[in-house]
Every structure is written in structure tokens, then in C-alpha cells.
Protein backbone atom coordinates (compact mmCIF):
# COMPACT_ATOMS: atom_id res chain seq x y z
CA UNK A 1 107.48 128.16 126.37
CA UNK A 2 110.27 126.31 127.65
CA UNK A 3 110.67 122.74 128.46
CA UNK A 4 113.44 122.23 130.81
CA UNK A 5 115.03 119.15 131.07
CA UNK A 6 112.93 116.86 129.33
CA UNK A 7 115.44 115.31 127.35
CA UNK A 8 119.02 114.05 127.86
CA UNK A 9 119.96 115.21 124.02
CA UNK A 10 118.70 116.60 121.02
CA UNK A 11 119.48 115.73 117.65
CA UNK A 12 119.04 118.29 114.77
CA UNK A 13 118.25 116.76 111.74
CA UNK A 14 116.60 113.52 110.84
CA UNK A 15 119.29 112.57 108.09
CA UNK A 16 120.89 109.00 108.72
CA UNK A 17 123.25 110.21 110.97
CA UNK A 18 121.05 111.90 113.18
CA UNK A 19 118.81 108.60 113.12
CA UNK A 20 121.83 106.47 113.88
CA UNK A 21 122.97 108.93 116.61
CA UNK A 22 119.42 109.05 118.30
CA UNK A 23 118.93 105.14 117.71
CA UNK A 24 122.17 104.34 119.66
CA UNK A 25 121.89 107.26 122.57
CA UNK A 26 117.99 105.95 122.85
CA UNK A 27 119.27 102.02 122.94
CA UNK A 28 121.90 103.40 125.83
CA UNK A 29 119.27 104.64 127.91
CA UNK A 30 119.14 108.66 127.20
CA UNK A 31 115.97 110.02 126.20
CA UNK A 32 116.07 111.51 123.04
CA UNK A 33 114.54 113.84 120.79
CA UNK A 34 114.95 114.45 116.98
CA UNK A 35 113.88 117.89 115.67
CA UNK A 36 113.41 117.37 111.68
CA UNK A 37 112.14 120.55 109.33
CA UNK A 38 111.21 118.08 106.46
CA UNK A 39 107.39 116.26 106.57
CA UNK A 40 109.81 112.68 106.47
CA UNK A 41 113.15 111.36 107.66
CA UNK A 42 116.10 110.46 106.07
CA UNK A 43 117.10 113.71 104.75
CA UNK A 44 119.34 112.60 101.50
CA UNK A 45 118.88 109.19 102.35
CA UNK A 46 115.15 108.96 102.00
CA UNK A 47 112.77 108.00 98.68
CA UNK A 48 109.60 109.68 97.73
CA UNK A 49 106.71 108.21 95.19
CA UNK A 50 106.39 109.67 92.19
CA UNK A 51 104.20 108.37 89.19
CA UNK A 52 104.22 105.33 90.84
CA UNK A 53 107.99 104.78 90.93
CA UNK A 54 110.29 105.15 94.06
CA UNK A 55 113.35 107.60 93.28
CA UNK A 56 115.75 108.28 96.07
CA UNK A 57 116.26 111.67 97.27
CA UNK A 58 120.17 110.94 97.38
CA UNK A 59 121.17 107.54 98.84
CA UNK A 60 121.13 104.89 96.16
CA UNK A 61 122.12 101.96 98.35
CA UNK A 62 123.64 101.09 101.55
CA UNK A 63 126.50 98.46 102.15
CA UNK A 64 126.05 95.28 104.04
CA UNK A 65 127.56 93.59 106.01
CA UNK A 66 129.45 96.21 107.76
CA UNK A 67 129.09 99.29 110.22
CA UNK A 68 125.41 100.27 108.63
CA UNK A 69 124.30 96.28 109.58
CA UNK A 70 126.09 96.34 112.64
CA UNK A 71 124.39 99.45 114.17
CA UNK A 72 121.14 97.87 113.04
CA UNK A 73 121.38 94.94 115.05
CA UNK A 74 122.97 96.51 118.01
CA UNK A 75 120.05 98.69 118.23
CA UNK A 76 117.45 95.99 117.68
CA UNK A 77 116.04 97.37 114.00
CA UNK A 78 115.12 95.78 111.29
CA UNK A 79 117.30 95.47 107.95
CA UNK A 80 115.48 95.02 105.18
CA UNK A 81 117.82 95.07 102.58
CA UNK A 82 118.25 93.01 99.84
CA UNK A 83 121.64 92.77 98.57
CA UNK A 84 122.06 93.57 94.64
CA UNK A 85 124.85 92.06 92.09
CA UNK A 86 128.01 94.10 92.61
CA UNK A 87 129.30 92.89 89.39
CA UNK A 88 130.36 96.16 87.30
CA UNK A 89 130.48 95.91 83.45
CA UNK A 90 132.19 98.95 81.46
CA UNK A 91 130.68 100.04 78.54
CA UNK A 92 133.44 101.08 75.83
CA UNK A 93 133.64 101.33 72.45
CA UNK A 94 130.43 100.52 72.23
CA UNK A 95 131.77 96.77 73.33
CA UNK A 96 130.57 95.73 77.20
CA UNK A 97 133.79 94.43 79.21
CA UNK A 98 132.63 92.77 82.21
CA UNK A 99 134.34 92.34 85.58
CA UNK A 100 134.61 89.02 86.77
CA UNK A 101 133.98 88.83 90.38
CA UNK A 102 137.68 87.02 91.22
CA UNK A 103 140.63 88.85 89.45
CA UNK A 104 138.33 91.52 87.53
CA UNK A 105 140.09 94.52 87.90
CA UNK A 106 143.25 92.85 86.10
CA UNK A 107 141.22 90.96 83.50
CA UNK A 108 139.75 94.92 82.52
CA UNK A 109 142.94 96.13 82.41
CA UNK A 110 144.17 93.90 80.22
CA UNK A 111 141.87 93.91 77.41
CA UNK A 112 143.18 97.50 77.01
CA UNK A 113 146.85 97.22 77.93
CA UNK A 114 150.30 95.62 77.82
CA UNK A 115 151.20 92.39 80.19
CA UNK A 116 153.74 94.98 81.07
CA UNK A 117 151.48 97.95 81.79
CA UNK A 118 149.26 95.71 83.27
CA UNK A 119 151.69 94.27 85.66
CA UNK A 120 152.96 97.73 86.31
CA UNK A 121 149.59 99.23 87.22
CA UNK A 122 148.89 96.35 89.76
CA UNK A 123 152.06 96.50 91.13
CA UNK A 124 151.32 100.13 92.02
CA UNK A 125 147.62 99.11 93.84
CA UNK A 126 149.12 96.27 95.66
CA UNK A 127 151.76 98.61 97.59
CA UNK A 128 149.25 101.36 98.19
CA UNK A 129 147.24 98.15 99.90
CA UNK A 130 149.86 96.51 101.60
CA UNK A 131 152.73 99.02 102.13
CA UNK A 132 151.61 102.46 102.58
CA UNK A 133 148.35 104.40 101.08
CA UNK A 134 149.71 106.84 98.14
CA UNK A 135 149.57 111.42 99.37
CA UNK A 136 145.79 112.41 99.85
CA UNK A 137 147.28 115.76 98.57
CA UNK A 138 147.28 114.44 94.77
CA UNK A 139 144.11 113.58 93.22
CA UNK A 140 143.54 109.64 91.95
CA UNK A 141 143.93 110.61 88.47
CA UNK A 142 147.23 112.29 88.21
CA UNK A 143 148.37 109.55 90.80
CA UNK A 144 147.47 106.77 88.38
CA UNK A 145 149.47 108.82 85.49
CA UNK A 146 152.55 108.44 87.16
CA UNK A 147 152.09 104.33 86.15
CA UNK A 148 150.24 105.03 82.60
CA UNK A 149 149.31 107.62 80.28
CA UNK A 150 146.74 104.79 78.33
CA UNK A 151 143.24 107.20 77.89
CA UNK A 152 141.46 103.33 77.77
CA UNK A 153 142.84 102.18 81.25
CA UNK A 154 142.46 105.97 82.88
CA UNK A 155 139.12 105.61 81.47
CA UNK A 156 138.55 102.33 83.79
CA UNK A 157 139.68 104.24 87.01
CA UNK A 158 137.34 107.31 86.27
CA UNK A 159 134.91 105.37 86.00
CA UNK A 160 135.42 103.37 89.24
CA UNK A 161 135.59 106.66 90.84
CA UNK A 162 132.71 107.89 89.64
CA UNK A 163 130.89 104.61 91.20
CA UNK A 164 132.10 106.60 94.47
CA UNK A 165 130.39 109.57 93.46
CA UNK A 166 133.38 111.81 93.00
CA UNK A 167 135.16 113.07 90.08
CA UNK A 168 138.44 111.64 88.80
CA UNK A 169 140.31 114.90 89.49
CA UNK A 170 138.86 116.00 92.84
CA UNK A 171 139.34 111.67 94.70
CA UNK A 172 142.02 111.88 96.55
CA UNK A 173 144.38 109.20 96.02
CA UNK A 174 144.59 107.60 99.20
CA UNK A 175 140.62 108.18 99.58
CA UNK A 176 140.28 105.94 96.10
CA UNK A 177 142.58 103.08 97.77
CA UNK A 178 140.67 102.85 100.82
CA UNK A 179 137.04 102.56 98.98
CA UNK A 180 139.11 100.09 97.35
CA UNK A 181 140.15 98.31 100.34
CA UNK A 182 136.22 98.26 101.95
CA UNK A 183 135.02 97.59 98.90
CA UNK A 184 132.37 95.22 99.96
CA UNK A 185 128.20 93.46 99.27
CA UNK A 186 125.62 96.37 99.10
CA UNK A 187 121.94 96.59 98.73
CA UNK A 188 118.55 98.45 98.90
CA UNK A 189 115.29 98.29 100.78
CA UNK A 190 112.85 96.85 98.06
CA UNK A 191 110.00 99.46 100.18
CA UNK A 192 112.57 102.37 99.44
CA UNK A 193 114.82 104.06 101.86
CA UNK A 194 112.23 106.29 103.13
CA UNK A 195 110.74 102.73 105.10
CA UNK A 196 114.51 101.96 105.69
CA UNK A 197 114.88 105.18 107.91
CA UNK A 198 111.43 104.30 109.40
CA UNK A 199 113.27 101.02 110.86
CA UNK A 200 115.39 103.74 113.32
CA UNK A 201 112.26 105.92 113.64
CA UNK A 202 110.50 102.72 115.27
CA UNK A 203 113.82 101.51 117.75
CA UNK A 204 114.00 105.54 118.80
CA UNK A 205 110.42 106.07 119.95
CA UNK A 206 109.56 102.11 121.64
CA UNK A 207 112.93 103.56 123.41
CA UNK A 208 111.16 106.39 124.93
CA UNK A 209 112.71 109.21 122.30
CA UNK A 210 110.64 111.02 120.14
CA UNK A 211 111.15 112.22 116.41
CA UNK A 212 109.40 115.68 115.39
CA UNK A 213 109.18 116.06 111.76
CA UNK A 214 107.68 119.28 109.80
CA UNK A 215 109.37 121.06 112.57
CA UNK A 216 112.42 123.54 112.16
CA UNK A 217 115.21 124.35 115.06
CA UNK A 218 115.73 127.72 114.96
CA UNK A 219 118.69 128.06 117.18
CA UNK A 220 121.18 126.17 118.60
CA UNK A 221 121.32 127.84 122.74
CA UNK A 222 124.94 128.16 123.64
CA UNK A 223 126.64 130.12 126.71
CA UNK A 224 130.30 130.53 127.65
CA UNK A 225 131.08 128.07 124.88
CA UNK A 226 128.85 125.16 126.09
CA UNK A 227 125.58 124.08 124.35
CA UNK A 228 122.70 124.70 126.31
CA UNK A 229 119.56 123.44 124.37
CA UNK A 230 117.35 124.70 121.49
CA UNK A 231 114.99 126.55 120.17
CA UNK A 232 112.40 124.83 118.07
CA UNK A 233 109.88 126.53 115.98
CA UNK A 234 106.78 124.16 116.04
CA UNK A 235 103.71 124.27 114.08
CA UNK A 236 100.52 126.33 115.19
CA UNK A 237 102.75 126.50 118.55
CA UNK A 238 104.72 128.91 117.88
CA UNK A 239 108.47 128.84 119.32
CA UNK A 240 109.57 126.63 122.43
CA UNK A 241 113.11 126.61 124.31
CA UNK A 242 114.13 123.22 124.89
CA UNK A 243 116.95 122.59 127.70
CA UNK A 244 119.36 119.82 127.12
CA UNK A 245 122.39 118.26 128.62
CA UNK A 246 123.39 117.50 124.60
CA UNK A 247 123.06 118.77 121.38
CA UNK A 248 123.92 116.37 118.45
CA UNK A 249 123.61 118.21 114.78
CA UNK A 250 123.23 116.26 111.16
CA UNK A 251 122.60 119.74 109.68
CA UNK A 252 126.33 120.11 108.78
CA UNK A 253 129.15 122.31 110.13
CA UNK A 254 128.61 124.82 108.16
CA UNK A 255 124.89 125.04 109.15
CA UNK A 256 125.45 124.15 113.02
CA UNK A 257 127.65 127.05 113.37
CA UNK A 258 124.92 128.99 111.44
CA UNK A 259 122.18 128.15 114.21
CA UNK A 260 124.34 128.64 116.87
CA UNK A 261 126.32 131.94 115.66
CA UNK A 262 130.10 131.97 115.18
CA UNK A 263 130.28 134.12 118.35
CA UNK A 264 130.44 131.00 119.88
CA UNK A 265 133.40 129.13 118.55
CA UNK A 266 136.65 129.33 118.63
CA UNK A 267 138.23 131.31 115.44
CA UNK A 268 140.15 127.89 114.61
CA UNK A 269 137.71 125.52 114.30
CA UNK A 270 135.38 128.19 112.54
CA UNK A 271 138.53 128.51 109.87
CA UNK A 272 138.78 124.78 109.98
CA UNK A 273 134.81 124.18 108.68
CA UNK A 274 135.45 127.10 106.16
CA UNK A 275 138.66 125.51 104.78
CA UNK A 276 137.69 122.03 105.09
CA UNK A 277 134.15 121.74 104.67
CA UNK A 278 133.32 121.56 100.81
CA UNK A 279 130.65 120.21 99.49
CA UNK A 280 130.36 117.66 96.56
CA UNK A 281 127.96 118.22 93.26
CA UNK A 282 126.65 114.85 91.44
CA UNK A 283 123.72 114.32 89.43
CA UNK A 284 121.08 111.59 88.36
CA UNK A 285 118.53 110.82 86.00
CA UNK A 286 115.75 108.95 86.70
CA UNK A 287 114.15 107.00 83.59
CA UNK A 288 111.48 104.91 82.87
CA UNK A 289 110.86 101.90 80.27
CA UNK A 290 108.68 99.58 79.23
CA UNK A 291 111.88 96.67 78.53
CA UNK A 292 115.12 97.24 80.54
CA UNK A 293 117.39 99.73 78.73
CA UNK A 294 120.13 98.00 80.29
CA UNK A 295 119.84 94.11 80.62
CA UNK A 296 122.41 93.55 83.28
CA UNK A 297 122.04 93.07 86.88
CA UNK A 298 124.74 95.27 88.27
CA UNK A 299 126.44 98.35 87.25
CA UNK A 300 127.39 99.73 83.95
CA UNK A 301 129.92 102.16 83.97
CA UNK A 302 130.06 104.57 81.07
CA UNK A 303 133.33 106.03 81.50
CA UNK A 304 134.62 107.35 78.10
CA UNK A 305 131.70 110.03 77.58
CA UNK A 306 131.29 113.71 78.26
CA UNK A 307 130.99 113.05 82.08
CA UNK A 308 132.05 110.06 84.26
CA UNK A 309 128.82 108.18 84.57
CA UNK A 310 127.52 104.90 85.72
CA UNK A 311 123.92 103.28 85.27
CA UNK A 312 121.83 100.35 86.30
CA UNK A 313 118.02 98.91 85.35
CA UNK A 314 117.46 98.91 89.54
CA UNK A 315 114.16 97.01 88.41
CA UNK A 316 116.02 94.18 87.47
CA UNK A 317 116.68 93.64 91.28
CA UNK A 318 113.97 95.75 92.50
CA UNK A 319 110.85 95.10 90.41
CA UNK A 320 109.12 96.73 93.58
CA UNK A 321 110.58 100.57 91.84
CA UNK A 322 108.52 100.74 89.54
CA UNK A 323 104.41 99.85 88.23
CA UNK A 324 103.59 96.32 86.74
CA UNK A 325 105.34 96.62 82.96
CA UNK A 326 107.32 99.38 83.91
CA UNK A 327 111.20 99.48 84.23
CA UNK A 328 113.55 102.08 86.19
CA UNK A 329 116.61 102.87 85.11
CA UNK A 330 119.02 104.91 86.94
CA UNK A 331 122.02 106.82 85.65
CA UNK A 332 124.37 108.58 87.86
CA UNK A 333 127.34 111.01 87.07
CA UNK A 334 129.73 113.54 88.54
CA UNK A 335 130.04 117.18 86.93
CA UNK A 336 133.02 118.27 85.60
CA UNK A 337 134.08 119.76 88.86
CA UNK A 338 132.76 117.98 92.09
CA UNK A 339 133.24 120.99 94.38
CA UNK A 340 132.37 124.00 92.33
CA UNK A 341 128.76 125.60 91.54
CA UNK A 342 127.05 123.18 89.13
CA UNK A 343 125.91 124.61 85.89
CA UNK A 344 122.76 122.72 85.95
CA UNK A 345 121.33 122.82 82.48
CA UNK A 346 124.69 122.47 80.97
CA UNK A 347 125.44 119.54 83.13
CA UNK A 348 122.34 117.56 82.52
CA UNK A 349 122.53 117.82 78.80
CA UNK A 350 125.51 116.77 78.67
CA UNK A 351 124.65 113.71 80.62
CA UNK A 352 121.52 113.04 78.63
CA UNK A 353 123.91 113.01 75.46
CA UNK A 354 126.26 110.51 77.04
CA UNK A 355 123.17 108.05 77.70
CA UNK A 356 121.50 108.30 74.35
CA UNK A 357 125.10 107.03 72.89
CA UNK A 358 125.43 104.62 75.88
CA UNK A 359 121.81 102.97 75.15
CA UNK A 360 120.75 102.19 71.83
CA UNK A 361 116.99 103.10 71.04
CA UNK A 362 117.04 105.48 73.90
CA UNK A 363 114.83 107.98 72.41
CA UNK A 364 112.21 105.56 71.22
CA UNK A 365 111.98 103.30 74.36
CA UNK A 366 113.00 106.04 77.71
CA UNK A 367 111.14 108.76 79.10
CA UNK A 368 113.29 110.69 82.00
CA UNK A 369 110.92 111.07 84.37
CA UNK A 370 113.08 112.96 86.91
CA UNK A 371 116.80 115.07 86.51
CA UNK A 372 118.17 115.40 90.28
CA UNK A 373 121.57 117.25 91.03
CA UNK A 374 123.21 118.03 94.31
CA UNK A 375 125.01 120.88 95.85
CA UNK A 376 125.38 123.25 98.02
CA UNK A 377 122.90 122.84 101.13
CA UNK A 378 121.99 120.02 99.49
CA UNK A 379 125.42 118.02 98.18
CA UNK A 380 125.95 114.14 97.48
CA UNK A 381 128.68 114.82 100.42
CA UNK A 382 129.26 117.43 102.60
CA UNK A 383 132.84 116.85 102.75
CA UNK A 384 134.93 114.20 102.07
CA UNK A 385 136.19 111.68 104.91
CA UNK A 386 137.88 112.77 107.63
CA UNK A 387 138.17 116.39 107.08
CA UNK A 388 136.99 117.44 110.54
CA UNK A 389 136.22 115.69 113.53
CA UNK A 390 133.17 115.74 115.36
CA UNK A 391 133.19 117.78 118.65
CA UNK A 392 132.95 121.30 118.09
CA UNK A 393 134.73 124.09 119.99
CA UNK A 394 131.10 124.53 121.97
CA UNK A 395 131.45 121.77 124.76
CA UNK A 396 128.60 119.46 124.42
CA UNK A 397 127.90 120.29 120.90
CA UNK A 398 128.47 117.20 118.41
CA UNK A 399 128.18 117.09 114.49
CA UNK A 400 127.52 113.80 112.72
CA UNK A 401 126.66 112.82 109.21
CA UNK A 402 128.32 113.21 106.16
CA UNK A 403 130.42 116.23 106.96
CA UNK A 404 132.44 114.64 109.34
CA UNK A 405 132.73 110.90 108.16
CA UNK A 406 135.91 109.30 109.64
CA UNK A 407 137.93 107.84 107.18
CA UNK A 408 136.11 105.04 106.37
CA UNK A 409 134.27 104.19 103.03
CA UNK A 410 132.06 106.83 101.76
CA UNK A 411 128.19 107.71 102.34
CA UNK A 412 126.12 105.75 104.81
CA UNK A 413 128.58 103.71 106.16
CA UNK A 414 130.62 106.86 107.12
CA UNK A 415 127.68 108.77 108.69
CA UNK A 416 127.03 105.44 111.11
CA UNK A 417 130.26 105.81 112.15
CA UNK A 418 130.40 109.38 113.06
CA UNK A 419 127.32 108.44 114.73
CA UNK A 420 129.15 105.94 117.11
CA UNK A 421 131.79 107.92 117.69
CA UNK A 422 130.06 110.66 119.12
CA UNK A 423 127.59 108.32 121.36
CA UNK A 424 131.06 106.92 122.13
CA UNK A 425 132.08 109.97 123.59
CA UNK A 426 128.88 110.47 125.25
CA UNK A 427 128.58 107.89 126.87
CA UNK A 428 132.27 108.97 128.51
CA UNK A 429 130.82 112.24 129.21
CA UNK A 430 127.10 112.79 130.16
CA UNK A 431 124.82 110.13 132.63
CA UNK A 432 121.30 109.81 131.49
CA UNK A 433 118.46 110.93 133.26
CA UNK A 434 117.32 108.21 135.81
């Protein structure tokens, strides 16, 4: 069966990107469908329910204030977000050392080194802020060792890095700086960010576009290097061909040239995705208490143990995670390598040992209800910022999401604005239907 013409573009995938992108082409007047295999939206920046606690399938909270907040109100959806401390406190020593809000990355320093050092160290940030950003070619770490070889202040900066979800020796140096420089308020929906994507999912379809979920695009239709529609494999109705003027993919570049066969780009941009394209391992533990494991509303960052890790009692700002008398605790830490093959038993014990040092009484008080890693098909990034742009070779054919994030902070924030940029370009391009 094939329905021809019925919409101005289809989006494949439901992650936030895809949302965004269909949210913004809908808002602009093109009718709009989203084709999503999973039984929910979001993709790896949903929630699900499990023994009565919300755990995030990936996303752990979105920034505010910003692009994310922006697109919101553009669109007319709702943000339900409420913001959460971003006060970090570093664990060391078994001492806590925390950041005050004004001045705190200095104050840190210093408990650990020289005036001089200190001075040294911030002498090297403030250039890379107001002068010029240091080589993305050298990683963060060895870019900090040119200014000190202290193991207590390195410490500090792997574990900063880790609260961007990368390792120490995989950040590029002038990526760390600009997280730096955006560094900004963040928060969560108290419902979970399953009901967070829902907000999109209700501005898309009173906007005439439709979402299908529990439905899987088998192919992406292309002909003399222009995308021509799609084929979607719907339940009990077998496969239908879907005509489009525009084809908008949050499945990746990797898995958009998949669907749509290499034949079909050109041999640069397919050694561009292969070369460029790498996707990021990172892993989390989801445990539950009766008392909060950590009593501090913000972030702890562990960074001295046998993998960068950070952790916060989310209950303490989100009481709505978890039953009545029940706390959640989330810890969070990059593998030794972000972009190779995880080891996944190896990698979680590992963790596990670094937060029964990092919380005393662990074993008596926690139970881990869930271990989650990413990778793969199924990374905490697909790439790091601005590593590709968004048009393919195939006219008409657009990636978004977290695969082609322009360089702007990490995660959500990046995936809105790949999202933009593409309806951007649309909007240049392609009329809607009348």
C-alpha cells in the first residue's frame, strides 16, 4: 500500500531530536509524521517505571534556560522542569570539598595546590575563554598536564569531565572549555522524561502531525541521490510506502545510511560517518534506600576511584522517583575507554567497588536495583559535537540528534539544535502542503 503525498516530511525516530524536529516543522505549518519502532518516545531520553521508581533510559536531565527552553516555548509546549542544585561537591580522601557557587573552581583547586599552581592553572582556563579555545586534537587531560602534573588537581578535572559523560582521555580539549563556557541551571521533569517527551508528542499532533510508535521504518526510498519517502512496516498491516517531499532521521548516520543503502551516497560522506561517527560507552547504577546514601542536594563527584564517577540522591530534589520511604540514588561513570567495546561485567564491578568506598554503610543500607551501560546502537552519544553536519549527500535527506550536535554543549541541548538547523534549512528549501 502506498500513501502518496500525505505528508510534507517524515521523521525516523522518536528520540528528542526527532521530537524537536517534528515539533518545529509541525509549528511551521508542514504536516508531519514520526515513525518510532519503540512502544514510547524519547528514545535515550525517555524513563520507564520500575518497582515503583522512575529510572531514565539515558537522559538524566536537561538544561534550562537555553536552546531546550527556547524550542519549548517557540513551539507552544509545556516545560515542566524543575531546576535542581548545580552545586558539585568532590568526594576525596574520604573528606567532601564543596564548590562554592561564586569562585568554586579556584577555591577546589586550592585546597590541593600551590597559590602558584593555582594561579597558573587559571591563568591557562581564562585564555582558552577569552583568547582562543586550546587544539580539539589533544585530549583535556594531557592538555591540563602541560600546566600541572598534581594527581589531586587532575583528579578535579576528571571528574568534571566525567559530569559531561566522557572520559578524561577521550574530551577533547577545546570540547571541555566550551561545556565550560555554557555551563549553565539544569533540571528534570518530576513525572520523568518519558511525560517530558509527551509535551512535543501533544504540540506535534494538535498541529495536524502524527507520531506512530511500535512501528519500524524499514527503508529509507531514495532515487538518483534524492530521498523519496519510506517504507514503514506497521503492525497487523503489513508494509506501506509512504511518499514524502522530506525525510528527517534521529536513527543516526550510521543507521540512516543503513536504511537507505550506501549505494546512495556519495563515497565521501559515507567515509566521513565511518571516520567520524563513534560512539560513546557510559554506565549507571540505579540504587535504592531507605535514608539518602548521599545527603547533598547536587552532585558528588567521585573522581579518585577505579573509574571517573559522579552520584546524586535525585530524591532529594525529586521525591516523586521513588515510593513513600524510599530513596534513589544515582551513580554515573565513564569506562576506561569511552569509544571502545565496553567490557560490561568488568566495568560494573569496578564501579560498584568505587561506590561501596565512596558511601559508607553501602552494603547494609543500598540495594542496586538496576546496572545500565551504553554503547554501540545504543551509546550515551553518538558522536561528539560537531563531527558531521546534518545534510547528507541524498538531497532532501536530514540527520538530527546526537550524532550530529553542532558544537554546542553536549546531550539535549545539542540535539535541539541540530533540530533547528535542519527545519532552518527546510524552511529555505521545501513549501508545505497548502
Amino acid at each position: 500500500m502506498t500513501k502518496q503525498g500525505t505528508y510534507d516530511v517524515v521523521v525516523v525516530g522518536a528520540g528528542f531530536g526527532g521530537l524537536c524536529s517534528a515539533a518545529l516543522l509541525t509549528h511551521y505549518g508542514y504536516k508531519t509524521l514520526v515513525v518510532e519502532k519503540l512502544p514510547f518516545v524519547g528514545g535515550r531520553a525517555s524513563s520507564v517505571s520500575y518497582k515503583g521508581f522512575t529510572l531514565p533510559t539515558g537522559a538524566l536531565y536537561v538544561e534550562t534556560h537555553g536552546a531546550v527552553d527556547k524550542l519549548f516555548q517557540e513551539v507552544g509546549a509545556a516545560f515542566p522542569v524543575r531546576d535542581f542544585p548545580i552545586q558539585l561537591c568532590f568526594r576525596m580522601g574520604g573528606k567532601d570539598y564543596p564548590m562554592p557557587l561564586k569562585g568554586g573552581l579556584k577555591t577546589v583547586i586550592s585546597h590541593f595546590a600551590s597559590e602558584a599552581e593555582t594561579a597558573r592553572i587559571m591563568g591557562a582556563i581564562r585564555r582558552a575563554f577569552t583568547w582562543q579555545e586550546p587544539s580539539s586534537s589533544i585530549s583535556i587531560r594531557d592538555w591540563f598536564r602541560q600546566y600541572t602534573q598534581n594527581d589531586k588537581v587532575l583528579a578535579i578535572f576528571r571528574g568534571m569531565c566525567n559530569y559531561q559523560c566522557v572520559n578524561f582521555s577521550d574530551m577533547p580539549a577545546a570540547e571541555f572549555i566550551r561545556q565550560l563556557k555554557f555551563a549553565g541551571t539544569a533540571g528534570a521533569d518530576p513525572r520523568g522524561f518519558r511525560a517530558f517527551m509527551e509535551e512535543l508528542v501533544k504540540v506535534i499532533k494538535a498541529k495536524g502531525g502524527d507520531v506512530w510508535t511500535g512501528c519500524r521504518v524499514k527503508r529509507i526510498l531514495a532515487a538518483d541521490e534524492v530521498a523519496r519517502g519510506v517504507v514503514v512496516n506497521m503492525a497487523g498491516e503489513g508494509e506501506t510506502e509512504i511518499r514524502t517531499k522530506v525525510v528527517v532521521s534521529d536513527v543516526g548516520p550510521h543507521g540512516t545510511v543503513e536504511l537507505t543503502g550506501s549505494e546512495h551516497f556519495e563515497k565521501g560522506y559515507l567515509k566521513e560517518v565511518k571516520e567520524r561517527v563513534r560512539p560513546l560507552a557510559y554506565m549507571c547504577l540505579e540504587i535504592a534506600s531507605e535514608r539518602p546514601l548521599v545527603d547533598f542536594r547536587g552532585v558528588v563527584v567521585v573522581p579518585e576511584g577505579r573509574r571517573q564517577m559522579t552520584m546524586m540522591t535525585t530524591t532529594l530534589v525529586y521525591p516523586e522517583y521513588a515510593p513513600p520511604g524510599k530513596h534513589l540514588l544515582q551513580a554515573w561513570a565513564a569506562p576506561e575507554s569511552s569509544f571502545l567495546p565496553l567490557d560490561t561485567k568488568k566495568e560494573l564491578d569496578l564501579m560498584v567497588q568505587d561506590v561501596r568506598e565512596a558511601i559508607p554503610g553501602f552494603d547494609r543500607d543500598a540495594e542496586i536495583l538496576h546496572a545500565s551501560y551504553w554503547q554501540k546502537e545504543w551509546p550515551m552519544y553518538r558522536a561528539l559535537p560537531g563531527r558531521l553536519g546534518q545534510k547528507t549527500s541524498v538531497e532532501n535527506l536530514y540527520n538530527v540528534g546526537d550524532g550530529v550536535m553542532p558544537l554546542v554543549p553536549l546531550g539535549l541541548p545539542g540535539c535541539a539544535a541540530s533540530a533547528r538547523i535542519v527545519v532552518d534549512d527546510i524552511k529555505q528549501r521545501v513549501k508545505p502542503a497548502a
